[in-house]
PDB file of N, CA and C in Angstrom:
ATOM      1  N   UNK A   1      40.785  47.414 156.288  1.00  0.00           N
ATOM      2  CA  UNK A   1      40.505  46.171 156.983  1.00  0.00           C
ATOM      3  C   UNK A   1      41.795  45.429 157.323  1.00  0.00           C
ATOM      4  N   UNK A   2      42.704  45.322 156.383  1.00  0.00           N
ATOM      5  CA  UNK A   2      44.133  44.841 156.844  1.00  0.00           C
ATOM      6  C   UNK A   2      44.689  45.446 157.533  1.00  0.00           C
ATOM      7  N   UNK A   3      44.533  46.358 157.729  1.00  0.00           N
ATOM      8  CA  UNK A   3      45.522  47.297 158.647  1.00  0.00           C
ATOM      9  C   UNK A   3      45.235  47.094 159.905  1.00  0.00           C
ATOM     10  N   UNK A   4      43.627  46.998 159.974  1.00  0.00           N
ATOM     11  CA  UNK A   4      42.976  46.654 161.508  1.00  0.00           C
ATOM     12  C   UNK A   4      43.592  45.249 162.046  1.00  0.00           C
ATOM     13  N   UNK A   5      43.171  44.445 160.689  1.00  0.00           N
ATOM     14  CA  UNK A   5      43.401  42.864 161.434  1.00  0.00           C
ATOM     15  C   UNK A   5      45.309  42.839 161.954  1.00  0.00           C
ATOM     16  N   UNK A   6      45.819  43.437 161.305  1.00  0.00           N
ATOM     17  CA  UNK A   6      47.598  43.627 161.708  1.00  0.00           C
ATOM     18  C   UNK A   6      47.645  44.287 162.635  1.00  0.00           C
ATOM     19  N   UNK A   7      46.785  45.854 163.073  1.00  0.00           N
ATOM     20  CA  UNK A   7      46.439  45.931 164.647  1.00  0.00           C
ATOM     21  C   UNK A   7      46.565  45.466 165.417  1.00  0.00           C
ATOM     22  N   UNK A   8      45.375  44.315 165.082  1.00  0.00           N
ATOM     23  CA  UNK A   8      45.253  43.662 166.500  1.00  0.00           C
ATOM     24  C   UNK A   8      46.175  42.340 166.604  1.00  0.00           C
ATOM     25  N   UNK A   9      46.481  41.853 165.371  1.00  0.00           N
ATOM     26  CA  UNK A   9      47.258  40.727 165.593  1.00  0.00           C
ATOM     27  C   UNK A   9      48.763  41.241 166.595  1.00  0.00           C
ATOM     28  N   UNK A  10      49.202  42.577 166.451  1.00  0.00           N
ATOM     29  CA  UNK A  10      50.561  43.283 167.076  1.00  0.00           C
ATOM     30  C   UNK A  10      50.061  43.423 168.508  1.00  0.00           C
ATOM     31  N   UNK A  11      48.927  43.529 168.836  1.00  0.00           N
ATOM     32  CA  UNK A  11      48.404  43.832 169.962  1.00  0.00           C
ATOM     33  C   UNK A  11      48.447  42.282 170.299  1.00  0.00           C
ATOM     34  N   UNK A  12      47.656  41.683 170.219  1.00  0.00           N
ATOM     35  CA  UNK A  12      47.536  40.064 170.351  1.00  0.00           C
ATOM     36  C   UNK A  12      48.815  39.354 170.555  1.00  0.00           C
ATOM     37  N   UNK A  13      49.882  39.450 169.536  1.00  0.00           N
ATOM     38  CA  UNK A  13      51.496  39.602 169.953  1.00  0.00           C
ATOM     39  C   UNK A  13      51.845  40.050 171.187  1.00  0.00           C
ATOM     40  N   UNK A  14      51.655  41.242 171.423  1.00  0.00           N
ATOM     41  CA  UNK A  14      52.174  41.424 171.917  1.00  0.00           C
ATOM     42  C   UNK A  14      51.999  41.286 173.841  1.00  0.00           C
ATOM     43  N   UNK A  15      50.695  40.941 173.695  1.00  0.00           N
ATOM     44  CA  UNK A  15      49.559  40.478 175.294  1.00  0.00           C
ATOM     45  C   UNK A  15      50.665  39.326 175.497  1.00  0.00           C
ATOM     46  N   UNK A  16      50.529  38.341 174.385  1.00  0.00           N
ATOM     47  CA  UNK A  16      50.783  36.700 174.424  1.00  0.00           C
ATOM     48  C   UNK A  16      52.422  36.895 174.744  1.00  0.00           C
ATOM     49  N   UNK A  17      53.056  37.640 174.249  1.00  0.00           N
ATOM     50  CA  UNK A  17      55.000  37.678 174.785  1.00  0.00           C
ATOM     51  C   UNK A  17      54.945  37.961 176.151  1.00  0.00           C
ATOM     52  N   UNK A  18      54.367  39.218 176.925  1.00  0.00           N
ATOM     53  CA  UNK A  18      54.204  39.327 178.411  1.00  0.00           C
ATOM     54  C   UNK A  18      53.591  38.874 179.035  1.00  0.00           C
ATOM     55  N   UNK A  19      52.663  37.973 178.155  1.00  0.00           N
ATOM     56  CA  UNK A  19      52.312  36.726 179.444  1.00  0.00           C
ATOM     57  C   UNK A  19      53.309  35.414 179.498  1.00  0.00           C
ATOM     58  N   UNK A  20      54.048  35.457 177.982  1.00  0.00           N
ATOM     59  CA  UNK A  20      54.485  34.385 178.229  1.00  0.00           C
ATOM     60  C   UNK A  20      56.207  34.736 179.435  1.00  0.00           C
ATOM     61  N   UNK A  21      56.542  36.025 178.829  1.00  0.00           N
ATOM     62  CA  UNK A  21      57.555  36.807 180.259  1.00  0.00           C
ATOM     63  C   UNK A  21      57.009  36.302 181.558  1.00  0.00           C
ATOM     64  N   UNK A  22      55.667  36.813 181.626  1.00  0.00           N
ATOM     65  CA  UNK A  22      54.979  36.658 183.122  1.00  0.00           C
ATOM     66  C   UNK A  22      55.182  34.913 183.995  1.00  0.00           C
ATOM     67  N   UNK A  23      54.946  34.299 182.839  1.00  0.00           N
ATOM     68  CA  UNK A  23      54.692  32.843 183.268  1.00  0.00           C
ATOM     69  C   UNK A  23      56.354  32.548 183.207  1.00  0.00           C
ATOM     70  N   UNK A  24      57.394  32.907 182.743  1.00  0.00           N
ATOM     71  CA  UNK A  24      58.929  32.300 182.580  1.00  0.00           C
ATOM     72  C   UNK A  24      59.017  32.919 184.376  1.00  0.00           C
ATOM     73  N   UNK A  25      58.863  34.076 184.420  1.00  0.00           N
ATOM     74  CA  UNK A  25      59.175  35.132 185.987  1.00  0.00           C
ATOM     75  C   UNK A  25      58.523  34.105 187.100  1.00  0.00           C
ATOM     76  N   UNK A  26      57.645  33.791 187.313  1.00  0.00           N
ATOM     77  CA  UNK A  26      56.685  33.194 187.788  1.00  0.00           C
ATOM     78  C   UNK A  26      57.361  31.397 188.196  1.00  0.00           C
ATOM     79  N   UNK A  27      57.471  31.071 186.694  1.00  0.00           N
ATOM     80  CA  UNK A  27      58.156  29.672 187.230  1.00  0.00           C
ATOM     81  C   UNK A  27      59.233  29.552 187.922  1.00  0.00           C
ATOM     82  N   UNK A  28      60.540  30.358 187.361  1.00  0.00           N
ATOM     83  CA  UNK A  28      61.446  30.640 187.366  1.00  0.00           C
ATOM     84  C   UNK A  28      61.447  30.940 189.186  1.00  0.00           C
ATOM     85  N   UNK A  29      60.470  31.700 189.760  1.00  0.00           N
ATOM     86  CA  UNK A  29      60.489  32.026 191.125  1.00  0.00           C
ATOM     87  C   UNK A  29      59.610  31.122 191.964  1.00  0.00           C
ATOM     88  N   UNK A  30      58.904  29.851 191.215  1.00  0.00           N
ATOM     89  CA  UNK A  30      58.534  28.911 191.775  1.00  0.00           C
ATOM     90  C   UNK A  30      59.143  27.851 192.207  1.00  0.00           C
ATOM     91  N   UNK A  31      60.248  27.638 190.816  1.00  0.00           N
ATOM     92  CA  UNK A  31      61.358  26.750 191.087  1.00  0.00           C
ATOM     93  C   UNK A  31      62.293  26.827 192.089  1.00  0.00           C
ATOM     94  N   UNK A  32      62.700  28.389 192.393  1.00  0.00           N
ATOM     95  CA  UNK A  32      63.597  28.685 193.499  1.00  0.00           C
ATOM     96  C   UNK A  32      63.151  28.252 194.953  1.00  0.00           C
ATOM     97  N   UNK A  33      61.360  28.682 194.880  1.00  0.00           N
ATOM     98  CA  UNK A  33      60.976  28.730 196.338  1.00  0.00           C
ATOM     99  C   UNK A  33      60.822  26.877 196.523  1.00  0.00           C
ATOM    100  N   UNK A  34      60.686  25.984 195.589  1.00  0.00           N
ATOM    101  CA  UNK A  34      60.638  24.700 196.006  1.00  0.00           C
ATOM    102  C   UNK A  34      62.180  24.455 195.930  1.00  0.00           C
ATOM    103  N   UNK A  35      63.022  25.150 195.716  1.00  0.00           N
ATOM    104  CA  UNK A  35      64.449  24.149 195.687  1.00  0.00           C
ATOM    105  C   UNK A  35      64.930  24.861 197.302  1.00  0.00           C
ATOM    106  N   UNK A  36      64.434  26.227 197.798  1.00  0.00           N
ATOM    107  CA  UNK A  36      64.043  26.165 198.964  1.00  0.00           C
ATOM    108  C   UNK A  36      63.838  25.226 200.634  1.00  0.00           C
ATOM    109  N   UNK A  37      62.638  25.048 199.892  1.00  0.00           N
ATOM    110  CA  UNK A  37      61.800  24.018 200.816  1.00  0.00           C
ATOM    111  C   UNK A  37      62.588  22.842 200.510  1.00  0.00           C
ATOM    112  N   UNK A  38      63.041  21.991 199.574  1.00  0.00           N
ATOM    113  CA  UNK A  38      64.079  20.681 199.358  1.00  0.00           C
ATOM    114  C   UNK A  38      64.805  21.384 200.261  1.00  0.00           C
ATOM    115  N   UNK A  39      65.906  21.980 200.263  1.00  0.00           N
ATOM    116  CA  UNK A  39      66.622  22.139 201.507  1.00  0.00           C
ATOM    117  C   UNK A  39      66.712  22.352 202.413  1.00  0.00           C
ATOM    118  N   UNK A  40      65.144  22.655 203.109  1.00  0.00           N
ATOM    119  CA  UNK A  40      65.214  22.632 204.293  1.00  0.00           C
ATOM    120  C   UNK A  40      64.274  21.745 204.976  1.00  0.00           C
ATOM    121  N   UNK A  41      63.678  21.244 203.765  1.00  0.00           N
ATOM    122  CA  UNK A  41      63.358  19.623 204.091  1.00  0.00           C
ATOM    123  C   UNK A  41      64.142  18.559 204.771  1.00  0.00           C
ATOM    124  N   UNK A  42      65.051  18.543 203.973  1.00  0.00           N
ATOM    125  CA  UNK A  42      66.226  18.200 204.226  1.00  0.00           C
ATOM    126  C   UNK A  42      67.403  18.371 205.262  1.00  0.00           C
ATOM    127  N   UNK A  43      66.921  19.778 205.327  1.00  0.00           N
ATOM    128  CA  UNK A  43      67.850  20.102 206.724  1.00  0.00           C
ATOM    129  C   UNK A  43      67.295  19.326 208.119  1.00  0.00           C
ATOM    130  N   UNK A  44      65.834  19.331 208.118  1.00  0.00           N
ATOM    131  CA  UNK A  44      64.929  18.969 208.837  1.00  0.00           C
ATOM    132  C   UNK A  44      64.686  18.082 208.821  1.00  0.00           C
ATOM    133  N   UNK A  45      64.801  16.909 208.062  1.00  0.00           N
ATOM    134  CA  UNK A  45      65.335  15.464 208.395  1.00  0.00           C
ATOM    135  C   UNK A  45      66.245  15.265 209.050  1.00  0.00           C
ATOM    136  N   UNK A  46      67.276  15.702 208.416  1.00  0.00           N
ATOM    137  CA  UNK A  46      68.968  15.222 209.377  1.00  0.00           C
ATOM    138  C   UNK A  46      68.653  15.887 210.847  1.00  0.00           C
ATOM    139  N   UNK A  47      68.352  16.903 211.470  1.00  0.00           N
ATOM    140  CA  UNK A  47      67.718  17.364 212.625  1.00  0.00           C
ATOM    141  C   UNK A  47      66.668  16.454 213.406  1.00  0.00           C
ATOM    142  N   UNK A  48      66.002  16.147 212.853  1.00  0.00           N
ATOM    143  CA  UNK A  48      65.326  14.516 212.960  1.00  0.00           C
ATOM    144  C   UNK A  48      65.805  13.353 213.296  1.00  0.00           C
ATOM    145  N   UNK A  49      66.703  13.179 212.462  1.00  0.00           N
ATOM    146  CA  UNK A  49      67.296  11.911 212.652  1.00  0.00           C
ATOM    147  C   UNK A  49      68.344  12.045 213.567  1.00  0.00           C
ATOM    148  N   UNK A  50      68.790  13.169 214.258  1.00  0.00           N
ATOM    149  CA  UNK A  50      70.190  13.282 214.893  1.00  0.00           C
ATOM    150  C   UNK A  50      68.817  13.501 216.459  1.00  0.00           C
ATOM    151  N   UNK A  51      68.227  13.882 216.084  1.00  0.00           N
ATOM    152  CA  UNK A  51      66.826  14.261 217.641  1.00  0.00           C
ATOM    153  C   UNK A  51      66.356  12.398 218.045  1.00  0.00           C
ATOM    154  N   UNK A  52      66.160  11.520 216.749  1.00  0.00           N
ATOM    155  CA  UNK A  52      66.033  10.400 217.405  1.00  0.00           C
ATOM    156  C   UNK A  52      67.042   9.483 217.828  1.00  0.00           C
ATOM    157  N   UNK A  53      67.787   9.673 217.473  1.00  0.00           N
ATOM    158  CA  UNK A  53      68.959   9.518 218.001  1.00  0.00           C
ATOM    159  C   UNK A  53      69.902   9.491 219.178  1.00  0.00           C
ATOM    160  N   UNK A  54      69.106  11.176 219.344  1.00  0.00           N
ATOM    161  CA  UNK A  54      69.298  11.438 221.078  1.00  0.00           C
ATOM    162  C   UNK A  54      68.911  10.736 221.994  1.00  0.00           C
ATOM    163  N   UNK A  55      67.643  10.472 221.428  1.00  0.00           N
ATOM    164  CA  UNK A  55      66.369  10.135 222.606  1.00  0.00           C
ATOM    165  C   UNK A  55      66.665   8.471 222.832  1.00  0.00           C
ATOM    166  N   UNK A  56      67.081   8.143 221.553  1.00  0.00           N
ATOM    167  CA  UNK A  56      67.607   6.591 221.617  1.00  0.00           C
ATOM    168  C   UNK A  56      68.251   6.630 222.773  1.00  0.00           C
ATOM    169  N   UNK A  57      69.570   7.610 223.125  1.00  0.00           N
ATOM    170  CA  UNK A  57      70.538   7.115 223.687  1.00  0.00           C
ATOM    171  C   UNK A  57      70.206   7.329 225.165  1.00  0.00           C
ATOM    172  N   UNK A  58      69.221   8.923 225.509  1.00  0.00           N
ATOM    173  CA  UNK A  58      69.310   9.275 226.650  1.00  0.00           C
ATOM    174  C   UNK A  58      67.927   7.826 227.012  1.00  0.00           C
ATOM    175  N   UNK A  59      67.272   7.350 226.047  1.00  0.00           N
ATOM    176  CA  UNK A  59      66.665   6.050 226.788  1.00  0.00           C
ATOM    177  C   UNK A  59      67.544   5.077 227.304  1.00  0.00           C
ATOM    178  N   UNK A  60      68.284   4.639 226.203  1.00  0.00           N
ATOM    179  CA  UNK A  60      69.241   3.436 226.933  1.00  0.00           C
ATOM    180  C   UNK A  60      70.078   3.951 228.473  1.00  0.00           C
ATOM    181  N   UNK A  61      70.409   5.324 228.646  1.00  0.00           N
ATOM    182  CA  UNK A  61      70.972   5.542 229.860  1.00  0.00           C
ATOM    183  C   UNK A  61      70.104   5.585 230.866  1.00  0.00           C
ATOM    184  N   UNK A  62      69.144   6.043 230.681  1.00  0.00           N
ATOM    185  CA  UNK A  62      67.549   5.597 231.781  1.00  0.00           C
ATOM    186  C   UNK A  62      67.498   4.296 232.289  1.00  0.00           C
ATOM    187  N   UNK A  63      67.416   3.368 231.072  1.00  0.00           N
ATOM    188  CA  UNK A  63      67.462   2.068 231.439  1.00  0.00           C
ATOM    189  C   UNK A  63      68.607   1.743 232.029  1.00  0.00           C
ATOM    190  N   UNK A  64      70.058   2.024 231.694  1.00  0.00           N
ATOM    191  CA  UNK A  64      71.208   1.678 232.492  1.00  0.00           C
ATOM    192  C   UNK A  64      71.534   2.125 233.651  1.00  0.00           C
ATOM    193  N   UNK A  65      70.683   3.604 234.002  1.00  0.00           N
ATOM    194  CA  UNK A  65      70.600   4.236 235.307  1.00  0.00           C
ATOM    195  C   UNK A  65      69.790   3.708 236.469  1.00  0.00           C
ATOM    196  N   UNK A  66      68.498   2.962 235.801  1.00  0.00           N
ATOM    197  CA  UNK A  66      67.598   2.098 236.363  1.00  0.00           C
ATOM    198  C   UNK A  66      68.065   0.696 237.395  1.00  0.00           C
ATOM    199  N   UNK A  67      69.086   0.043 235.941  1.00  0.00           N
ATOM    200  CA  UNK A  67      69.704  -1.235 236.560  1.00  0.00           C
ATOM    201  C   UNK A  67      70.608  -0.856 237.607  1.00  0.00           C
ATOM    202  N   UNK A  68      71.319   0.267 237.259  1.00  0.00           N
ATOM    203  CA  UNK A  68      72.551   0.199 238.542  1.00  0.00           C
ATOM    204  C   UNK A  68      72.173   1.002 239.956  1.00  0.00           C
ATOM    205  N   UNK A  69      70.640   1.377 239.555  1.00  0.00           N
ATOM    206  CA  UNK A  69      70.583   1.878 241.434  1.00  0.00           C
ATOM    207  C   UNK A  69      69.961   0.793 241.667  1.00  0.00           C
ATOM    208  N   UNK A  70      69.084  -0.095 240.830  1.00  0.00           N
ATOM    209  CA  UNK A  70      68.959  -1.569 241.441  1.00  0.00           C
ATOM    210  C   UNK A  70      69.810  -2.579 241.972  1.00  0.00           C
ATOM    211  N   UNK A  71      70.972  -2.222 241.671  1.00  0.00           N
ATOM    212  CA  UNK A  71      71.830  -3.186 241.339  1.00  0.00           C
ATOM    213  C   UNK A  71      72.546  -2.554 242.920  1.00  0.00           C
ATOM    214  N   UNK A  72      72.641  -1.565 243.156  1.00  0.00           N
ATOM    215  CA  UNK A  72      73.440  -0.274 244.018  1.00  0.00           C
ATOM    216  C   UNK A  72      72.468  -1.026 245.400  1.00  0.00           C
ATOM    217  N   UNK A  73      70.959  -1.135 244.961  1.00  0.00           N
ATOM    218  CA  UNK A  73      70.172  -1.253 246.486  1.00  0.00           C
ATOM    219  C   UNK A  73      70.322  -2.481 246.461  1.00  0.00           C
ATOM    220  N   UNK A  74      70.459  -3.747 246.011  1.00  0.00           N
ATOM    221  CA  UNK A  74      70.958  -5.352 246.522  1.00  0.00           C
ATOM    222  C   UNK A  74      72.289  -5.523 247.172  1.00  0.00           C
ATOM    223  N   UNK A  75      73.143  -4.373 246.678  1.00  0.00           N
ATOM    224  CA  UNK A  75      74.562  -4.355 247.334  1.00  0.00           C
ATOM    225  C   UNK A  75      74.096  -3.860 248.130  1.00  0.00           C
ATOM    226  N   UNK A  76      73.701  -3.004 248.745  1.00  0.00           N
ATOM    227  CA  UNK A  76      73.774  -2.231 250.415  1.00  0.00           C
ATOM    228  C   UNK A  76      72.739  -3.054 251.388  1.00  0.00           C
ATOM    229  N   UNK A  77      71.392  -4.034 250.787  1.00  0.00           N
ATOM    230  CA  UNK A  77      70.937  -5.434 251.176  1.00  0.00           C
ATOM    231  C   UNK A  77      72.120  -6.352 251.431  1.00  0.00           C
ATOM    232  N   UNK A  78      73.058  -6.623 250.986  1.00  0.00           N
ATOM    233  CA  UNK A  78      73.671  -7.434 251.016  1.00  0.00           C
ATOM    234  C   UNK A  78      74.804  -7.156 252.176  1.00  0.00           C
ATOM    235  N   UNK A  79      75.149  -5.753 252.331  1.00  0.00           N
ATOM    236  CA  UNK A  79      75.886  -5.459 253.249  1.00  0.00           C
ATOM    237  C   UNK A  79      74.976  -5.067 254.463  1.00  0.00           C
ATOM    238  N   UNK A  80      73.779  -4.904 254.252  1.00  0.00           N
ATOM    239  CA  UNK A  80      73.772  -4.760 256.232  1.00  0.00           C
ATOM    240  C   UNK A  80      73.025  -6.182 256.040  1.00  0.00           C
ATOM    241  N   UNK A  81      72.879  -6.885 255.762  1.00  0.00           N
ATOM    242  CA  UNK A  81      72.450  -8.710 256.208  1.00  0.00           C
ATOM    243  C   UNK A  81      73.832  -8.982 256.215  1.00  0.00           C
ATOM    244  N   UNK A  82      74.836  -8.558 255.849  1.00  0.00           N
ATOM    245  CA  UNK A  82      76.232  -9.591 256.426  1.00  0.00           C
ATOM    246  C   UNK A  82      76.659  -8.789 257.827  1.00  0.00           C
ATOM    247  N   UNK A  83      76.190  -7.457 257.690  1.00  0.00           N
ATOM    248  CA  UNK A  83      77.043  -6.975 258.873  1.00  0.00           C
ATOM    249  C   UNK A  83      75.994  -7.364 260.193  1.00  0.00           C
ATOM    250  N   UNK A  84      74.897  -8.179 260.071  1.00  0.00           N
ATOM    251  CA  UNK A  84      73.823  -8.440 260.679  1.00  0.00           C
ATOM    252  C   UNK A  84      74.507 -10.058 261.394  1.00  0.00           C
TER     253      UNK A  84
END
């Protein structure tokens, strides 16, 4: 009867060490794939923030492109009513 119950307790040992291997392998390659994704989270912010950025600027030149052909058609109003 002792011999059995030391059986299985070596067996029981020994399930519980390769699962607990299994679960170290496991985290261990969970941790990598999220420190992963943090960096390219991250990468993908700053890509973000440099994309709104753009759009900031190519707006403000829209708007500044806007004013000066307005600004372009009151001058050429202004020159054929004087040359008038």
């Amino acid at each position: 009867m002792a011999i059995k119950v030391r059986k299985e307790y070596d067996e029981l040992r020994d399930v519980n060490m390769a699962t607990t291997e299994a679960l170290e392998r496991e985290t261990k390659r969970a941790q990598k794939e999220e420190h992963s994704q943090n960096k390219f989270r991250g990468a993908l912010w700053g890509s973000n923030n440099e994309l709104k950025l753009r759009r900031a600027e190519r707006d403000q030149s829209r708007v500044e492109g806007m004013i000066l052909k307005d600004e372009l058609k009151a001058c050429h109003r202004l020159k054929r009513s004087l040359s008038q």
